[in-house]
C-alpha atoms as a PDB file:
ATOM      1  CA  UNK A   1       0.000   0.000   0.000  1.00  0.00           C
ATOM      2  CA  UNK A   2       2.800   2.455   0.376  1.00  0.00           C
ATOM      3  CA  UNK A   3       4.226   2.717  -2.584  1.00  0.00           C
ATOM      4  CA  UNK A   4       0.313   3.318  -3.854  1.00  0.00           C
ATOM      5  CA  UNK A   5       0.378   5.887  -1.323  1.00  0.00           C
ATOM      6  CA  UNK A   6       3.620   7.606  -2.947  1.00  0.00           C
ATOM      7  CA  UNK A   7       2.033   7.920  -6.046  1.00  0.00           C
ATOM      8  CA  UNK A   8      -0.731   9.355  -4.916  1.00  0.00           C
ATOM      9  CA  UNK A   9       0.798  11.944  -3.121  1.00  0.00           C
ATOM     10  CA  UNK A  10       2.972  12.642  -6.066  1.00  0.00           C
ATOM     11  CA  UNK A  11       0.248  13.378  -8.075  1.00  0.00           C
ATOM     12  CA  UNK A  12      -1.564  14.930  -5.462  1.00  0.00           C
ATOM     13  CA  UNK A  13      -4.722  13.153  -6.094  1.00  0.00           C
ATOM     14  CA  UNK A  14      -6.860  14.835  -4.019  1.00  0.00           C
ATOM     15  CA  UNK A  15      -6.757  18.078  -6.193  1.00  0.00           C
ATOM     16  CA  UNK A  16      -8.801  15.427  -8.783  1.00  0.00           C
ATOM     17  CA  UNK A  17     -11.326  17.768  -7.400  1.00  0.00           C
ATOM     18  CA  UNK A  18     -10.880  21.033  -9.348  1.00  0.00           C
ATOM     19  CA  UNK A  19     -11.819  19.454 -12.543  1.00  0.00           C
ATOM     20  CA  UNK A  20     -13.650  15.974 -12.205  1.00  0.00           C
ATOM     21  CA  UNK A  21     -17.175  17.899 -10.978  1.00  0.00           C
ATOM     22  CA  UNK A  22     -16.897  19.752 -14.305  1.00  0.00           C
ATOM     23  CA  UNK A  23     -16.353  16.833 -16.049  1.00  0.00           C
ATOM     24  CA  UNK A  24     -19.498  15.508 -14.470  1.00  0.00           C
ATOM     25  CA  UNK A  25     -21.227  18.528 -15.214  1.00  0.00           C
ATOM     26  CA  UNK A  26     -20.359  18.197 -18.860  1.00  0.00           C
ATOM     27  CA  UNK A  27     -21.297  14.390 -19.088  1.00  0.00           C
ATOM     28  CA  UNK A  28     -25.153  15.195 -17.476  1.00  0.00           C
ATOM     29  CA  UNK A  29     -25.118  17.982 -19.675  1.00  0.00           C
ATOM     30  CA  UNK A  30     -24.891  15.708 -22.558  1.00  0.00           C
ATOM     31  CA  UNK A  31     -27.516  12.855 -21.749  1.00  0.00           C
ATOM     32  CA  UNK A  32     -30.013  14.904 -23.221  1.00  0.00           C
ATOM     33  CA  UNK A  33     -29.013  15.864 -26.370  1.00  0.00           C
ATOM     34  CA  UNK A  34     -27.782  12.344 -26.515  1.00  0.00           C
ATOM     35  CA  UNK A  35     -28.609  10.315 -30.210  1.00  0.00           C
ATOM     36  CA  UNK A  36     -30.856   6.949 -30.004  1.00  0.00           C
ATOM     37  CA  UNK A  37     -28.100   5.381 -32.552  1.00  0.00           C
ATOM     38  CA  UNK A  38     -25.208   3.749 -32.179  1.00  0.00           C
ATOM     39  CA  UNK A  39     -23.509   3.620 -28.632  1.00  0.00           C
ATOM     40  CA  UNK A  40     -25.226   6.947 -27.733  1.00  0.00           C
ATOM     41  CA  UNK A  41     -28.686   6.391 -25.783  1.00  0.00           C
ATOM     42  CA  UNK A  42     -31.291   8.686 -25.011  1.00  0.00           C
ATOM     43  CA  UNK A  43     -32.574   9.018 -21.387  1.00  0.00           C
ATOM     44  CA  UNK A  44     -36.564   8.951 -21.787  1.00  0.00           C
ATOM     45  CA  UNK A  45     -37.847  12.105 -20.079  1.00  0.00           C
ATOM     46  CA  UNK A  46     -39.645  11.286 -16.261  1.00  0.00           C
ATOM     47  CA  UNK A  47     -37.871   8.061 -15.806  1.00  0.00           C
ATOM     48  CA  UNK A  48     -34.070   6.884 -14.617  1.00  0.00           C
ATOM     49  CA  UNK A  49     -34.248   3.972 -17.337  1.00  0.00           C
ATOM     50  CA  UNK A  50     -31.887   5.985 -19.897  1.00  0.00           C
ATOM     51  CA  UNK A  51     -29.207   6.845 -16.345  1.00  0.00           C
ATOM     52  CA  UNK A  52     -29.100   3.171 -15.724  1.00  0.00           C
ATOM     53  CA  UNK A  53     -28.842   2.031 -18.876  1.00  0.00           C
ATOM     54  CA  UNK A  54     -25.375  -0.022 -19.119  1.00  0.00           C
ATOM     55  CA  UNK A  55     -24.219   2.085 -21.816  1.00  0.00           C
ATOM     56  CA  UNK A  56     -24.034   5.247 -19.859  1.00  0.00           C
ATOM     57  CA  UNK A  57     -22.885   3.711 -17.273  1.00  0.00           C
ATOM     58  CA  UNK A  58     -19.964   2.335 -18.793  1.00  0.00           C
ATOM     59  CA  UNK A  59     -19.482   5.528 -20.424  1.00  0.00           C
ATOM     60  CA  UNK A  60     -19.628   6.957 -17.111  1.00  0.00           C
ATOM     61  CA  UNK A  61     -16.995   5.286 -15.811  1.00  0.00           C
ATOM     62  CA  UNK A  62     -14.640   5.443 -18.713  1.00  0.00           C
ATOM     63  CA  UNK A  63     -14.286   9.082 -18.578  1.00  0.00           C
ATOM     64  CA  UNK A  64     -13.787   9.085 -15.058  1.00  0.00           C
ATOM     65  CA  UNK A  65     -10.554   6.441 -16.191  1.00  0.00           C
ATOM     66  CA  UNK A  66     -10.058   9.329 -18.702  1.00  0.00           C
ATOM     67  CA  UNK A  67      -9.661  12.144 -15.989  1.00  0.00           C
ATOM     68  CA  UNK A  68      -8.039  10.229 -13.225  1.00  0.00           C
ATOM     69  CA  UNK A  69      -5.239   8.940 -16.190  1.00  0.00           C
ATOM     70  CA  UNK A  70      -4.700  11.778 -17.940  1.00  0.00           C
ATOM     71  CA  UNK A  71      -4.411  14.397 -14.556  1.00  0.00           C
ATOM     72  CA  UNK A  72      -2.308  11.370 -13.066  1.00  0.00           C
ATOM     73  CA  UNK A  73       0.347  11.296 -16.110  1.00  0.00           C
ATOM     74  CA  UNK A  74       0.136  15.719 -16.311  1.00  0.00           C
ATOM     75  CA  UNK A  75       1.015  16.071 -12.553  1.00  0.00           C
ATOM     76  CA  UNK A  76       3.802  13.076 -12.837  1.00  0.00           C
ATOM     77  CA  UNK A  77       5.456  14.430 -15.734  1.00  0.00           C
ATOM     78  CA  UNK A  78       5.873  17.679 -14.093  1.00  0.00           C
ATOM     79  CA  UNK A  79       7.153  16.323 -11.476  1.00  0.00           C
ATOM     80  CA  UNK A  80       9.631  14.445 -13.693  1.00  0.00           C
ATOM     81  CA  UNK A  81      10.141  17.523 -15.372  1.00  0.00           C
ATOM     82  CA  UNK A  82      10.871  19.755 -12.337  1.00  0.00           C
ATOM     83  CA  UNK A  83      12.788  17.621 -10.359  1.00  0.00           C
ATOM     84  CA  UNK A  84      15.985  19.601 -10.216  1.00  0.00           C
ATOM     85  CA  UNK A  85      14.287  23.094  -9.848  1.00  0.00           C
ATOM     86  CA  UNK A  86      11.679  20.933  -7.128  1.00  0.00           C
ATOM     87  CA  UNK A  87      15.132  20.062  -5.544  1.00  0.00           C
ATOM     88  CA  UNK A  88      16.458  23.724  -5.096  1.00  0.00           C
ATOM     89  CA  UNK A  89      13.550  25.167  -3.883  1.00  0.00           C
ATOM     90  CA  UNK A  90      12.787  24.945   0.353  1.00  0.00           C
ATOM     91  CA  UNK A  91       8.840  24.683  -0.217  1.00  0.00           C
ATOM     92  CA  UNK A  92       8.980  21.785  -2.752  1.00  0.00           C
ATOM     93  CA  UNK A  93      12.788  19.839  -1.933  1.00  0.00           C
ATOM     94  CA  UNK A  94       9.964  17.462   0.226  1.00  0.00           C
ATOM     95  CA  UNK A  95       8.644  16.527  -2.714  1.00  0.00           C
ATOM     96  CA  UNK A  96       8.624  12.419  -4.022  1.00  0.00           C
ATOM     97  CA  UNK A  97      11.511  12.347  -6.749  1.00  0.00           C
ATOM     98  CA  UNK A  98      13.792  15.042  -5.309  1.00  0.00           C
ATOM     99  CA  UNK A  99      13.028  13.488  -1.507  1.00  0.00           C
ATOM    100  CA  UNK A 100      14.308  10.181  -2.958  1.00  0.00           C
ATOM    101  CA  UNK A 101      10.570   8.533  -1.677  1.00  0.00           C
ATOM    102  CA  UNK A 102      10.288   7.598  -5.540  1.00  0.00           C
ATOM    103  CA  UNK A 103      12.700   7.431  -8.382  1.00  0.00           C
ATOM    104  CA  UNK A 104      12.828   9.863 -11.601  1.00  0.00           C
ATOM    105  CA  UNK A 105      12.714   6.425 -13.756  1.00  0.00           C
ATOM    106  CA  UNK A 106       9.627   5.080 -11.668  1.00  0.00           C
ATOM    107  CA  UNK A 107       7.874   8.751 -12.307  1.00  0.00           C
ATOM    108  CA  UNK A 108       8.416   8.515 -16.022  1.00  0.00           C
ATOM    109  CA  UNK A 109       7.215   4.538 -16.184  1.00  0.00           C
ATOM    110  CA  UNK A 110       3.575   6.116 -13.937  1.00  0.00           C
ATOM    111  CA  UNK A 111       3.022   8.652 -16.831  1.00  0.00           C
ATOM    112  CA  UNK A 112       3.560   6.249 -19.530  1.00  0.00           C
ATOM    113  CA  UNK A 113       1.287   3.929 -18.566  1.00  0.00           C
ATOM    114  CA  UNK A 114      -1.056   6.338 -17.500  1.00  0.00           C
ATOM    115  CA  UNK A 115      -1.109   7.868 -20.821  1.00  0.00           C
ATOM    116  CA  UNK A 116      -1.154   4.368 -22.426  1.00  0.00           C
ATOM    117  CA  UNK A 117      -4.821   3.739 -20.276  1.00  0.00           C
ATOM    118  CA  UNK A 118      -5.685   6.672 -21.103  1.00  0.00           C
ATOM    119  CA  UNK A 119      -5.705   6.427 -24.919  1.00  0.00           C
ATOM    120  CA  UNK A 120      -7.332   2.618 -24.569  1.00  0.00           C
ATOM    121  CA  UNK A 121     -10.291   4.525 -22.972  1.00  0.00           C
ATOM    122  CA  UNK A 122     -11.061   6.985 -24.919  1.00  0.00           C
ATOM    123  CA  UNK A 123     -11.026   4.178 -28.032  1.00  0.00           C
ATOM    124  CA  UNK A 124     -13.774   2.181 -25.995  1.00  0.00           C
ATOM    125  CA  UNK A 125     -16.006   5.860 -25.837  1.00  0.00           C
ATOM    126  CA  UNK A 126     -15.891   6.649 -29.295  1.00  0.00           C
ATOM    127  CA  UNK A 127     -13.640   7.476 -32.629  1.00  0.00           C
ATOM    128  CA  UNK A 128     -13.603  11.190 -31.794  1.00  0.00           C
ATOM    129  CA  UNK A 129     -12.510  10.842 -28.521  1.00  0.00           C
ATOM    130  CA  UNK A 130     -10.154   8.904 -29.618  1.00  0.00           C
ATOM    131  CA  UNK A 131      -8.556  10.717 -32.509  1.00  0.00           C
ATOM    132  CA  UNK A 132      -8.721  13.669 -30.086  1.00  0.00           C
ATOM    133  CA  UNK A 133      -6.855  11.916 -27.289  1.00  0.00           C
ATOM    134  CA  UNK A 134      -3.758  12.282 -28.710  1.00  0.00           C
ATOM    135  CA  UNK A 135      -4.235  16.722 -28.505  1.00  0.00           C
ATOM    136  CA  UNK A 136      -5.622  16.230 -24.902  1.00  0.00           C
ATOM    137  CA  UNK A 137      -2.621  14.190 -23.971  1.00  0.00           C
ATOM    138  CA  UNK A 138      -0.129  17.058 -25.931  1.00  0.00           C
ATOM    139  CA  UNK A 139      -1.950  19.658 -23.948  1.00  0.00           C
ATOM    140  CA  UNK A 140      -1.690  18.319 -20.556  1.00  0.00           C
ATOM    141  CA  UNK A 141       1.798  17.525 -20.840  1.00  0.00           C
ATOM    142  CA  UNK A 142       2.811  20.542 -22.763  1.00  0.00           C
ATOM    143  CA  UNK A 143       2.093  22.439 -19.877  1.00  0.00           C
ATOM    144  CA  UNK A 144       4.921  21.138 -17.552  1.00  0.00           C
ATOM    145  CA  UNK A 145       6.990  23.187 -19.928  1.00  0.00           C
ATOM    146  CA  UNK A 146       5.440  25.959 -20.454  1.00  0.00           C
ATOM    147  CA  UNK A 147       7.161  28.060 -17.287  1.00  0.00           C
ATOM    148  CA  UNK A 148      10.506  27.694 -19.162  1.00  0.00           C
ATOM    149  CA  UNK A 149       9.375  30.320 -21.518  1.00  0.00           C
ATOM    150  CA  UNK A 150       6.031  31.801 -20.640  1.00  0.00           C
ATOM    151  CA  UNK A 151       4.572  33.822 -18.021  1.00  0.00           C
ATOM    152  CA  UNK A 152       1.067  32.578 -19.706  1.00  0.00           C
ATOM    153  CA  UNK A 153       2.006  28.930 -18.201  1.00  0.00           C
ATOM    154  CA  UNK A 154      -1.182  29.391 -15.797  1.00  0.00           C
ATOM    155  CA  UNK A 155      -3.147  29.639 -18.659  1.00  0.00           C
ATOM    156  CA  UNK A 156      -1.614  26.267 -20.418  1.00  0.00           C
ATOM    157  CA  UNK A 157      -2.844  25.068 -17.094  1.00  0.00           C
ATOM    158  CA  UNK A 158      -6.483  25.674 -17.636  1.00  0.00           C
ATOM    159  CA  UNK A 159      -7.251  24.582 -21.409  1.00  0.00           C
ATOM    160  CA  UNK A 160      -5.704  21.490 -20.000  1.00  0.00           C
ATOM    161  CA  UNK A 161      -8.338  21.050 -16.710  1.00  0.00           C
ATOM    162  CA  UNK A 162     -10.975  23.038 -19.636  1.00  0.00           C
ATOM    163  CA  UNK A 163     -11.328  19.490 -21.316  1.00  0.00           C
ATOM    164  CA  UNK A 164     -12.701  18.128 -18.580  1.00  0.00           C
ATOM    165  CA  UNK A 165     -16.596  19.286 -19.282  1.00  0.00           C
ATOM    166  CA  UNK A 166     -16.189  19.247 -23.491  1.00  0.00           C
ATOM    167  CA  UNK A 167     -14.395  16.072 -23.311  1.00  0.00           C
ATOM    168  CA  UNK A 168     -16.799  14.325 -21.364  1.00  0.00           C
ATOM    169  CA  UNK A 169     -19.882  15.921 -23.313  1.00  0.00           C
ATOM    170  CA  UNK A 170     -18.359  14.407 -26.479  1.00  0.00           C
ATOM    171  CA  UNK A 171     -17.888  11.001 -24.793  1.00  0.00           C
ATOM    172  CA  UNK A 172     -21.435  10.953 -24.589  1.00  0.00           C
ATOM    173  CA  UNK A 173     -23.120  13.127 -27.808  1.00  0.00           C
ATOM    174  CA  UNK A 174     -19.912  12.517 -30.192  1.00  0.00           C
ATOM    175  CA  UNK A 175     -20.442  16.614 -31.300  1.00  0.00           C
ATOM    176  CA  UNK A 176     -19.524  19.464 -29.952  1.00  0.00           C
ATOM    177  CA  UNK A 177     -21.774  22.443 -28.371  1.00  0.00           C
ATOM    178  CA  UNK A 178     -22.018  25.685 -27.462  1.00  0.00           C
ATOM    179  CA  UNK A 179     -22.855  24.618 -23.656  1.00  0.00           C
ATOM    180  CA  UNK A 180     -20.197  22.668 -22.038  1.00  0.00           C
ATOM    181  CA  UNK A 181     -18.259  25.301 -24.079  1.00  0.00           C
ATOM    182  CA  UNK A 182     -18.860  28.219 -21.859  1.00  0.00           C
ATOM    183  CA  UNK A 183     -18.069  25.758 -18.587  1.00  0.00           C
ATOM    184  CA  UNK A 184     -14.889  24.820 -20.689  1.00  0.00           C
ATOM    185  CA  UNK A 185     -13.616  28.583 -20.729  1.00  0.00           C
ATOM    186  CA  UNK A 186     -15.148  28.742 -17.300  1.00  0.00           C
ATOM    187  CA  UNK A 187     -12.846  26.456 -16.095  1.00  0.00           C
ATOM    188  CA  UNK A 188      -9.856  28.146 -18.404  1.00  0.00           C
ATOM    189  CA  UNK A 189     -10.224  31.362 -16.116  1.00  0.00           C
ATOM    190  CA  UNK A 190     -10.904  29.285 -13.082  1.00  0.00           C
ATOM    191  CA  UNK A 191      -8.024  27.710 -13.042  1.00  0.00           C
ATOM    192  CA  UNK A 192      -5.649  30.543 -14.398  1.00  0.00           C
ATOM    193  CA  UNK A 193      -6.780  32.797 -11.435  1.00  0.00           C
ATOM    194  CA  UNK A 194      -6.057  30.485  -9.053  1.00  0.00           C
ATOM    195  CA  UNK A 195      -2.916  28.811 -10.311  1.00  0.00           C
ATOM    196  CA  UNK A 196      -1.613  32.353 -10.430  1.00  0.00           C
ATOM    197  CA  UNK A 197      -2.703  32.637  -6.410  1.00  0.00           C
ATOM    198  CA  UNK A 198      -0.833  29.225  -5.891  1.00  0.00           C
ATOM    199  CA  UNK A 199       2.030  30.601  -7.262  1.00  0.00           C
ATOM    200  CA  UNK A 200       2.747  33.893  -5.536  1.00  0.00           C
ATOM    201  CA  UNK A 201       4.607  31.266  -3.167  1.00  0.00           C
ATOM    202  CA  UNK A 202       7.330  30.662  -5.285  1.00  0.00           C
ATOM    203  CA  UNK A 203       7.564  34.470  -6.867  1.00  0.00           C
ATOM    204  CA  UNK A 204      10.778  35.076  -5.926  1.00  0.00           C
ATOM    205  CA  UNK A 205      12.523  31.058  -6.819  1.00  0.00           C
ATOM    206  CA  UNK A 206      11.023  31.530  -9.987  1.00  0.00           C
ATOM    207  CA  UNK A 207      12.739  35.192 -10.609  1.00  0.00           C
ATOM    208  CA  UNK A 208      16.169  33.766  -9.141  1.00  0.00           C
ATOM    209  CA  UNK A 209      16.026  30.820 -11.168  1.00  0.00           C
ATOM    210  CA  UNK A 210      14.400  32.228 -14.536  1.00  0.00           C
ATOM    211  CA  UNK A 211      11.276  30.706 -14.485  1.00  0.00           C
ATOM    212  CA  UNK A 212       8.166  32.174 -15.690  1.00  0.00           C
ATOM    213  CA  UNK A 213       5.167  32.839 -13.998  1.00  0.00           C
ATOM    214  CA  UNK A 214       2.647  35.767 -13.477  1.00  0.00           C
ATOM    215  CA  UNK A 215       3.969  36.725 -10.496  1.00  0.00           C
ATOM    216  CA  UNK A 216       7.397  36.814 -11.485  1.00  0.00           C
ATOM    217  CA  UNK A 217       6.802  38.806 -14.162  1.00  0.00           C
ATOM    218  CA  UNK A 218       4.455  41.492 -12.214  1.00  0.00           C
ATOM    219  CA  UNK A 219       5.068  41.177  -8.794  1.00  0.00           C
ATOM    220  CA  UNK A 220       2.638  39.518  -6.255  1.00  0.00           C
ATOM    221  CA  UNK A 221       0.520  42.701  -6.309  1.00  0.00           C
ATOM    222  CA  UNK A 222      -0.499  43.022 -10.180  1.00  0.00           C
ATOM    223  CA  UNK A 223      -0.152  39.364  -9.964  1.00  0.00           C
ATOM    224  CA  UNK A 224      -3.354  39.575  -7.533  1.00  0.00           C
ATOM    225  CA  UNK A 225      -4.900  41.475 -10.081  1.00  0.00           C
ATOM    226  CA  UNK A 226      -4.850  39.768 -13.226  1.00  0.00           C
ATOM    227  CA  UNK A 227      -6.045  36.714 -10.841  1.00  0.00           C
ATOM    228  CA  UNK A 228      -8.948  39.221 -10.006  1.00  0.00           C
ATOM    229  CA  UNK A 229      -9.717  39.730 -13.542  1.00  0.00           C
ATOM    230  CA  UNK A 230      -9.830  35.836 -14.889  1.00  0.00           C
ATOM    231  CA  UNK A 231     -12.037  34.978 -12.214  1.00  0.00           C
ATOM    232  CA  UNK A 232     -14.205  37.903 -13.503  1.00  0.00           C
ATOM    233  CA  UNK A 233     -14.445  36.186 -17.035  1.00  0.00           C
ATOM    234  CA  UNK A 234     -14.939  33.122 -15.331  1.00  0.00           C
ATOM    235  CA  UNK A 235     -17.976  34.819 -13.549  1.00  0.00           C
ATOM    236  CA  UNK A 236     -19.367  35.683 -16.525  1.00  0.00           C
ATOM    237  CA  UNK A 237     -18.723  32.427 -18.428  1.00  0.00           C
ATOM    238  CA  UNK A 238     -20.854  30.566 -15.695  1.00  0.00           C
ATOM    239  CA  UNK A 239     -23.601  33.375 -15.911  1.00  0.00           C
ATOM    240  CA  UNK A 240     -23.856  33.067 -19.640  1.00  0.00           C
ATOM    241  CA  UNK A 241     -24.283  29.692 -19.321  1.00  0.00           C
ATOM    242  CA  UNK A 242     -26.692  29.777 -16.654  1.00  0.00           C
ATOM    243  CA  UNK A 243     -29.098  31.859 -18.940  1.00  0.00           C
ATOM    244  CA  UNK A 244     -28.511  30.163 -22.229  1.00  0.00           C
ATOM    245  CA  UNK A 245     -28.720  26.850 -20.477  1.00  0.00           C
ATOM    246  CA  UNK A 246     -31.777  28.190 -19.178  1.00  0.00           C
ATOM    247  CA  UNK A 247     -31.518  26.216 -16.155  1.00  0.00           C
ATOM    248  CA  UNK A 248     -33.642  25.314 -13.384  1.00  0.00           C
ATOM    249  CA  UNK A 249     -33.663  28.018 -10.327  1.00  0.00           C
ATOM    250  CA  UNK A 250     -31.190  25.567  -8.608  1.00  0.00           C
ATOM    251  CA  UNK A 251     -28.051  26.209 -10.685  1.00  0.00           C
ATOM    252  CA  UNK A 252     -28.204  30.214  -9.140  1.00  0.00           C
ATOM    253  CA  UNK A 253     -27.875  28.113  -5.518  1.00  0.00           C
ATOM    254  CA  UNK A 254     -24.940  26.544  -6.778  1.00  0.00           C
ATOM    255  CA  UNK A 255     -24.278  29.537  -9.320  1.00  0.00           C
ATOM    256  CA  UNK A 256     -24.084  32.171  -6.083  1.00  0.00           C
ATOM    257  CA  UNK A 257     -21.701  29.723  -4.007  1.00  0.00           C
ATOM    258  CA  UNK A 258     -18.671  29.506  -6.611  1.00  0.00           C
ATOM    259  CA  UNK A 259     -19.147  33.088  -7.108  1.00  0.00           C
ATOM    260  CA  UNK A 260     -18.946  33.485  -3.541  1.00  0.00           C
ATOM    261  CA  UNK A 261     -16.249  31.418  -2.859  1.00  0.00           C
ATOM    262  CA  UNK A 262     -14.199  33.510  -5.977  1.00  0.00           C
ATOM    263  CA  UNK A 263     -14.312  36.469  -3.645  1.00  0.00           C
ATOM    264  CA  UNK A 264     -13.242  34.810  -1.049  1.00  0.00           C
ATOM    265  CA  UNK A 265     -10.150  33.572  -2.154  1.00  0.00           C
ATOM    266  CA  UNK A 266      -9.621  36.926  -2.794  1.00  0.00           C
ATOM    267  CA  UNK A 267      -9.878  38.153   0.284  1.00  0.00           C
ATOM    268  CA  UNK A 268      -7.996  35.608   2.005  1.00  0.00           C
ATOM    269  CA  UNK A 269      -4.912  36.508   0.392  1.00  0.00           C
ATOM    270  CA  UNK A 270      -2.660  39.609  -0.093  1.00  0.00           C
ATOM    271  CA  UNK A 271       0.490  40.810  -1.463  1.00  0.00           C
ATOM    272  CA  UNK A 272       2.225  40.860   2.066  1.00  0.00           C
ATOM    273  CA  UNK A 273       0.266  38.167   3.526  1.00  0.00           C
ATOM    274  CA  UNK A 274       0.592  34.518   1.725  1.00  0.00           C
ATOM    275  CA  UNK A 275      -0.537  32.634   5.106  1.00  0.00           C
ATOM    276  CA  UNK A 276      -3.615  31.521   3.752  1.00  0.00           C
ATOM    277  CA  UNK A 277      -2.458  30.909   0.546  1.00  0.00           C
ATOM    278  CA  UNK A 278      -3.483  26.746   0.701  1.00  0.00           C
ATOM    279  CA  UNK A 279      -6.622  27.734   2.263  1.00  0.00           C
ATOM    280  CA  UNK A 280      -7.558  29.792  -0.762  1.00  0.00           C
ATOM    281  CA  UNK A 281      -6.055  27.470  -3.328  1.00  0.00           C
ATOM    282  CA  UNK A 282      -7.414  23.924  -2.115  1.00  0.00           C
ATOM    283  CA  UNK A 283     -10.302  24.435   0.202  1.00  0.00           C
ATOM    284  CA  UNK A 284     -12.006  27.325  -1.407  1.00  0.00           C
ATOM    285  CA  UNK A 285     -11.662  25.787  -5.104  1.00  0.00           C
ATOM    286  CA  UNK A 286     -12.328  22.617  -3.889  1.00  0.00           C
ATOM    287  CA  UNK A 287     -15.883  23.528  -2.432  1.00  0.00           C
ATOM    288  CA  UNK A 288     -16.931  25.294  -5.276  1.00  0.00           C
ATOM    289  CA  UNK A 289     -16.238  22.829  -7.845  1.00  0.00           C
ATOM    290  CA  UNK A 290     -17.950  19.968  -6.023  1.00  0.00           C
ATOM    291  CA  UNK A 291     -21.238  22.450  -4.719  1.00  0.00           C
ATOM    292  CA  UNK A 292     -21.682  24.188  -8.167  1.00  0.00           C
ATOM    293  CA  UNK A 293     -21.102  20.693  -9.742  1.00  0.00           C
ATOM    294  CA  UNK A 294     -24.417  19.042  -7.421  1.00  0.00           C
ATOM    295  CA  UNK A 295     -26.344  22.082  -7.914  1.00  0.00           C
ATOM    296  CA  UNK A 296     -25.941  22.091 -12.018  1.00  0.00           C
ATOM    297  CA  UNK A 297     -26.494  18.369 -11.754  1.00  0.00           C
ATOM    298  CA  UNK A 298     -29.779  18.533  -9.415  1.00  0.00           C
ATOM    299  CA  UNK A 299     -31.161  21.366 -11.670  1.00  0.00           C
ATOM    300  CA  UNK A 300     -30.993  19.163 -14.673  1.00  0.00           C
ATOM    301  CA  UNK A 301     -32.405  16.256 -12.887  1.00  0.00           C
ATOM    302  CA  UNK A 302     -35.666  18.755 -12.230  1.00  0.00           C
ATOM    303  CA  UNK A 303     -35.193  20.736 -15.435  1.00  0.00           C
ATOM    304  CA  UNK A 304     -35.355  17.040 -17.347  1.00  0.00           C
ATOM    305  CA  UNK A 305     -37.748  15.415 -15.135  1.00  0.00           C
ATOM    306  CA  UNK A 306     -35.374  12.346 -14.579  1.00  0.00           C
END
């Protein structure tokens, strides 16, 4: 069990829970507009047959494979990546590889395979997902790169958590919509903000050792800002989904709480005071991707009459 329990914590699987509720979001979003044909079903308004219909629920649980693979082999090659800069810096020289709890060679073997699972599930969901694997998996991994020569790495970040809700909508539909679009480039600005609160902690490494990084390119104050500003657009990507979707009153519940919780984050942390910096980044995200997530779900369950 503990060498299970290394890889977990090199991955840090427990932040699975930015972007798996959005992935959710976009697969319940997607039942409806589902096609009778082919391995796509259609859930029969007023009853729960079409939800428990083997299909879905094997579809279900391949894009859950999807999300837990592809985040596992993402996080794993960054930390393959990273490993000397991981080493140098105080807040991260804890970390598995550069700790010596788990071996740069064993890292690299956990993202291969992950990646190799990864692609055999998406086959078993359908051709597009498939043939479109091979960008998500170029995407996630680009990103552990993208600090060498990019203060927009924070961005990189959040197309790659993005795919979560379109990726999962086109497990199910096979086409693409305007819909799980807008909680795609929610997520985009999401993500961005907060990655760019995460990484006020490492402002000054980053300078010293000429990575790039919002932060290090602004300072922690503008840095703060331009966080402010993406979670804005983010704001008003879940609003403008929220009306088009036309929703049920019970997405503004869930709507009102991850706009809340935005603000909060906000609040919690300032240029001179980083203390609650992981109480920003993990609890406050965390909460408002898994509440939003059951309120969007719950209002479609009403709004379809499941």
């Amino acid at each position: 069990m503990k060498p299970i329990k290394n890889y977990l914590s090199l991955v840090k699987f427990s932040h699975t829970i930015f972007a798996m509720p959005f992935a959710l979001i976009g697969f319940f979003l997607a039942i409806p507009q589902a096609s009778v044909t082919g391995r796509y079903v259609q859930v029969v308004p007023g009853t729960m047959a079409g939800l428990l219909s083997p299909i879905l629920l094997q579809k279900l649980v391949l894009v859950l494979v999807c999300m837990v693979t592809a985040r596992n082999a993402a996080m794993a090659f960054n930390r393959y990546l990273d490993r000397h800069f991981d080493a140098l810096n105080p807040r991260t020289a804890i970390r598995e590889i550069p700790a010596g709890i788990l071996s740069a060679e064993s890292a690299f073997r956990f993202v291969i395979g992950n990646s190799i699972v990864f692609v055999i599930a998406t086959w078993f969901i359908n051709p597009l997902c498939f043939y479109l694997s091979f960008v998500a998996l170029f995407v996630v991994l680009f990103y552990s790169y993208t600090k060498r020569f990019t203060a927009l790495c924070h961005l990189v970040l959040g197309v790659g958590l993005s795919l979560a809700p379109i990726g999962a909508y086109l497990a199910v539909t096979g086409s693409f919509a305007l819909l799980p679009l807008l909680f795609s480039f929610a997520v985009i600005f999401w993500v961005s903000g907060f990655d760019i609160i995460y990484a006020l902690q490492d402002a000054d490494f980053d300078k010293a050792n000429q990575l790039n990084s919002i932060p290090a390119a602004l300072g922690k104050k503008n840095a703060l800002l331009v966080s402010r500003i993406l979670h804005v657009c983010s704001a008003a990507c879940v609003t403008m989904a929220g009306v088009y979707g036309e929703f049920h009153w019970l997405y503004f519940i869930g709507y009102g709480v991850f706009i809340g919780l935005l603000i909060n984050q906000h609040r919690l942390v300032k240029p001179h005071d980083l203390s609650k910096v992981n109480l920003a980044f993990m609890t406050n995200n965390g909460i408002a991707s898994v509440v939003f997530a059951i309120f969007v779900i719950a209002a479609l369950f009403f709004q379809y009459g499941w």
